[in-house]
N, C-alpha and C. Protein backbone atom coordinates (compact mmCIF):
# COMPACT_ATOMS: atom_id res chain seq x y z
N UNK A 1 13.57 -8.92 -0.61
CA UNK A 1 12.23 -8.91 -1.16
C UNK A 1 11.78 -10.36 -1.34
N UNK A 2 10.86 -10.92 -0.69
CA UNK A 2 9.84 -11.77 -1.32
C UNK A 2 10.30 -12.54 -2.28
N UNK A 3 10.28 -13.89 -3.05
CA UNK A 3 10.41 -14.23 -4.03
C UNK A 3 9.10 -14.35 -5.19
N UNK A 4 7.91 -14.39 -4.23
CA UNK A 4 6.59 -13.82 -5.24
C UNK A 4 6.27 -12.41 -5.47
N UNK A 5 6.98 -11.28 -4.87
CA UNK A 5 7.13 -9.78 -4.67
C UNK A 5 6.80 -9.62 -6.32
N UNK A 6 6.03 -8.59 -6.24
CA UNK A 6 5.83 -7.43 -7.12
C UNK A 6 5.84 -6.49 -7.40
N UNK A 7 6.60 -5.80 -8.45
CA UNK A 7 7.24 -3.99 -8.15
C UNK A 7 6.12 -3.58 -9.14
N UNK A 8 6.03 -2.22 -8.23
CA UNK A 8 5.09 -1.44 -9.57
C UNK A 8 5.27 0.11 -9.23
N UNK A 9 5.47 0.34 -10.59
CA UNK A 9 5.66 2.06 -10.65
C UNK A 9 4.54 2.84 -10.82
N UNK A 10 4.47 3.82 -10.12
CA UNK A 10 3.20 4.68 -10.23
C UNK A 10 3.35 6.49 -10.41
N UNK A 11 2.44 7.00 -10.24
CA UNK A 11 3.47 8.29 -10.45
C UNK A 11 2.19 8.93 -9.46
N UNK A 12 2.86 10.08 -8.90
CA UNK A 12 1.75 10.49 -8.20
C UNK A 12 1.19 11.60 -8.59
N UNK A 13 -0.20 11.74 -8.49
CA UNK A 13 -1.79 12.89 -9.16
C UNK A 13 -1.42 13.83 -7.76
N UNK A 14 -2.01 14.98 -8.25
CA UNK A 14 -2.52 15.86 -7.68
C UNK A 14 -3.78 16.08 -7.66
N UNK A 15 -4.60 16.31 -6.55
CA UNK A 15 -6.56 16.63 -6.46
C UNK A 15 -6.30 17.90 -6.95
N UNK A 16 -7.12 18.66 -8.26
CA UNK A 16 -7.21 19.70 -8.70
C UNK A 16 -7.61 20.86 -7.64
N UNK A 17 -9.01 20.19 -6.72
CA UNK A 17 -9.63 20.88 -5.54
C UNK A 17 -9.04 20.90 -4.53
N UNK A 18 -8.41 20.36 -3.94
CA UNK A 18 -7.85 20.28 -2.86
C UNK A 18 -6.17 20.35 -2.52
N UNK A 19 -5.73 19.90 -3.43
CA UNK A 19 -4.19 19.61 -3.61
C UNK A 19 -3.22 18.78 -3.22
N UNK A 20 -4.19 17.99 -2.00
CA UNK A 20 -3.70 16.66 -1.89
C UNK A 20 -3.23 15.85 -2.97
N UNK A 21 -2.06 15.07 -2.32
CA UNK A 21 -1.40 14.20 -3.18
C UNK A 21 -2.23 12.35 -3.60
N UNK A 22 -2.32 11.90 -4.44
CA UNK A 22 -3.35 11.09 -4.66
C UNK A 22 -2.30 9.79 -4.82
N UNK A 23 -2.56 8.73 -4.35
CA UNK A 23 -1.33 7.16 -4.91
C UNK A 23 -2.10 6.79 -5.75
N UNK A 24 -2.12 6.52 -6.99
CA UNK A 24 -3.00 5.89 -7.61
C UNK A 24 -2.58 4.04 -7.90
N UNK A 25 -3.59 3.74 -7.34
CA UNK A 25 -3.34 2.36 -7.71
C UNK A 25 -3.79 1.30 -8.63
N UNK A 26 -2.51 0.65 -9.37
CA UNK A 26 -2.96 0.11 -10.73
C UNK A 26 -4.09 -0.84 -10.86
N UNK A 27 -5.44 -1.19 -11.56
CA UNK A 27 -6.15 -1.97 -11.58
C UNK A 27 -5.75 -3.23 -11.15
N UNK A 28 -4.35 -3.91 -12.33
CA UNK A 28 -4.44 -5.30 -11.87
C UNK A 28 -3.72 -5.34 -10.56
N UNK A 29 -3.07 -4.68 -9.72
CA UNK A 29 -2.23 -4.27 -8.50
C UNK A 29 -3.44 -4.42 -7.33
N UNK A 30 -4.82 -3.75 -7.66
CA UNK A 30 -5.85 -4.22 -6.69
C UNK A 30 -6.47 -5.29 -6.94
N UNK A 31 -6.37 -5.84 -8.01
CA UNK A 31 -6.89 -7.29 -8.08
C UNK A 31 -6.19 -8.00 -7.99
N UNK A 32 -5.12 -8.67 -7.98
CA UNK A 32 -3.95 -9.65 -7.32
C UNK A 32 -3.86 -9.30 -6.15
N UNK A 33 -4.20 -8.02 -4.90
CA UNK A 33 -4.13 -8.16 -3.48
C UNK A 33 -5.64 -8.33 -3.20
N UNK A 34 -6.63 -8.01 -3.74
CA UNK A 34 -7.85 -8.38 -3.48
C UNK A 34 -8.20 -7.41 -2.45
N UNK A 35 -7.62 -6.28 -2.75
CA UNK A 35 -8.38 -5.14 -2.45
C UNK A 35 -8.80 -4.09 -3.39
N UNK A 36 -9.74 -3.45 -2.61
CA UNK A 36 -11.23 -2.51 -2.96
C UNK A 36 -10.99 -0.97 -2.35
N UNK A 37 -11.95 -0.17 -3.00
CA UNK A 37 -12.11 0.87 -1.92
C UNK A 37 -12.51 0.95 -0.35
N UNK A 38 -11.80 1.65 0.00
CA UNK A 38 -12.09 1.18 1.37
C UNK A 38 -11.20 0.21 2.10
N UNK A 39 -10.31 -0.25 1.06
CA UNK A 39 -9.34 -1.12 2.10
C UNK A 39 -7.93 -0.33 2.62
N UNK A 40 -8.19 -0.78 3.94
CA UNK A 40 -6.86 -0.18 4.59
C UNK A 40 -5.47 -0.82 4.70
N UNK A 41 -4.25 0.06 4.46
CA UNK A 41 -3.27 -0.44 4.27
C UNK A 41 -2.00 0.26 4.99
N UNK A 42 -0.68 -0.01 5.55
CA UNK A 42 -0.28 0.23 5.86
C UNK A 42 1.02 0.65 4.57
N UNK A 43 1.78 1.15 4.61
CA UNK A 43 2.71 1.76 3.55
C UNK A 43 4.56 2.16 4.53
N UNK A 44 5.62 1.21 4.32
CA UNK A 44 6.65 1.56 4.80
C UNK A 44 7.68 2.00 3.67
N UNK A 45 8.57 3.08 3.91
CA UNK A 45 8.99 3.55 3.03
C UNK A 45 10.41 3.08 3.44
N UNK A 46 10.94 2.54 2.93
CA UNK A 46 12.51 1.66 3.05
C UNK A 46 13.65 2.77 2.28
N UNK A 47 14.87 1.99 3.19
CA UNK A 47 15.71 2.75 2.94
C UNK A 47 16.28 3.27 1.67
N UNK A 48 15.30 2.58 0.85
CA UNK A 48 16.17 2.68 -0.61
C UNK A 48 14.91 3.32 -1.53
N UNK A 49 14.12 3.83 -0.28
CA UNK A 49 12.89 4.63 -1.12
C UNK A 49 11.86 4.05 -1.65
N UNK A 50 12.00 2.67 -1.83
CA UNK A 50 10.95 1.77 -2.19
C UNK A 50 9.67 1.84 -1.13
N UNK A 51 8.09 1.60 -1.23
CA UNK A 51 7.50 1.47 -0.53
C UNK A 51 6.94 0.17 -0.57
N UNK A 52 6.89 -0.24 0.86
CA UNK A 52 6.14 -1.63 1.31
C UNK A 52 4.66 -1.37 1.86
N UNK A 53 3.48 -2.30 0.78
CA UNK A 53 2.44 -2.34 1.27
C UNK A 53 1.72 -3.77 1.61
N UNK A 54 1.14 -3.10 2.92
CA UNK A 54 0.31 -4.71 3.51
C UNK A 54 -0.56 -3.92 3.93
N UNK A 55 -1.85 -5.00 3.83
CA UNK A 55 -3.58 -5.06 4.34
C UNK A 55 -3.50 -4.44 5.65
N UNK A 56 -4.33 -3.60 6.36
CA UNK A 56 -4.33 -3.87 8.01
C UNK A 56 -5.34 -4.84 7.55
N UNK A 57 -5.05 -5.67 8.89
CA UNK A 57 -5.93 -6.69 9.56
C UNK A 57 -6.43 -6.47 10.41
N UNK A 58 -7.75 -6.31 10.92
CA UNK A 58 -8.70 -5.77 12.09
C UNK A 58 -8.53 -7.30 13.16
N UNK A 59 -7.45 -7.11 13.74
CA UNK A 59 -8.00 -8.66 14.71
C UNK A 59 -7.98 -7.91 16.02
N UNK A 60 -8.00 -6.46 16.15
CA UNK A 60 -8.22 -5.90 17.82
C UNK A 60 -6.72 -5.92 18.58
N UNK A 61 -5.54 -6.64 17.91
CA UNK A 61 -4.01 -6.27 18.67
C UNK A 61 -3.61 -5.51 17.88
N UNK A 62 -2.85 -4.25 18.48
CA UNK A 62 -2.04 -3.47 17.56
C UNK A 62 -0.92 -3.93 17.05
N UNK A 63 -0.25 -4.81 17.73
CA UNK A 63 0.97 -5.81 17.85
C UNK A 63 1.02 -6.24 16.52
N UNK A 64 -0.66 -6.73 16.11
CA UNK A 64 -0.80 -8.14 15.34
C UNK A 64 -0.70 -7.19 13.84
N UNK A 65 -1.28 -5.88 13.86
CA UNK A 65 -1.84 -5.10 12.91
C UNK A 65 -0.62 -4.26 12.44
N UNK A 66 0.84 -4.60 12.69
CA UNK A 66 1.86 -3.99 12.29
C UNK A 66 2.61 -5.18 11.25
N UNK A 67 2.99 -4.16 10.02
CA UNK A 67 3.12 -5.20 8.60
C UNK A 67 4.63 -6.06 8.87
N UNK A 68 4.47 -7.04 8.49
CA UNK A 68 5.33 -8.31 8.72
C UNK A 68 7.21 -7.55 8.02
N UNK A 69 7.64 -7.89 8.80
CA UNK A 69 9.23 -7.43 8.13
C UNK A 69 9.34 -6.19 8.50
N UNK A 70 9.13 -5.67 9.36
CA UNK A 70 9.37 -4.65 9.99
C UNK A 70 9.70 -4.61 11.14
């Protein structure tokens, strides 16, 4: 992990209407990545169950748009 890495626990919602599963993400967790609604992200789930999240980046390579450390 990172030496600036940040863990954060979350628990996961259920949509009452629908029943989809919801990630909820912590306020200050979207403001230290400087994302919003609407931002897209990629999510790897590691062997130890932990999940890794990074930004997509729209630069047009798929190559480029796959999260670093993987």
């Amino acid at each position: 992990m990172p030496a600036n890495a940040t863990n954060w626990s979350v628990t996961l919602e259920q949509d009452p209407e629908t029943g989809e599963l919801i990630l909820p993400f912590p306020v200050d967790l979207l403001s230290q990545m400087g994302w919003s609604e609407g931002t897209e992200i990629f999510w790897d789930v590691r062997d130890d169950k932990s999940v890794f999240l990074t930004e997509k980046k729209s630069t047009g390579s798929a190559e480029e748009e796959k999260p670093q450390g993987t």
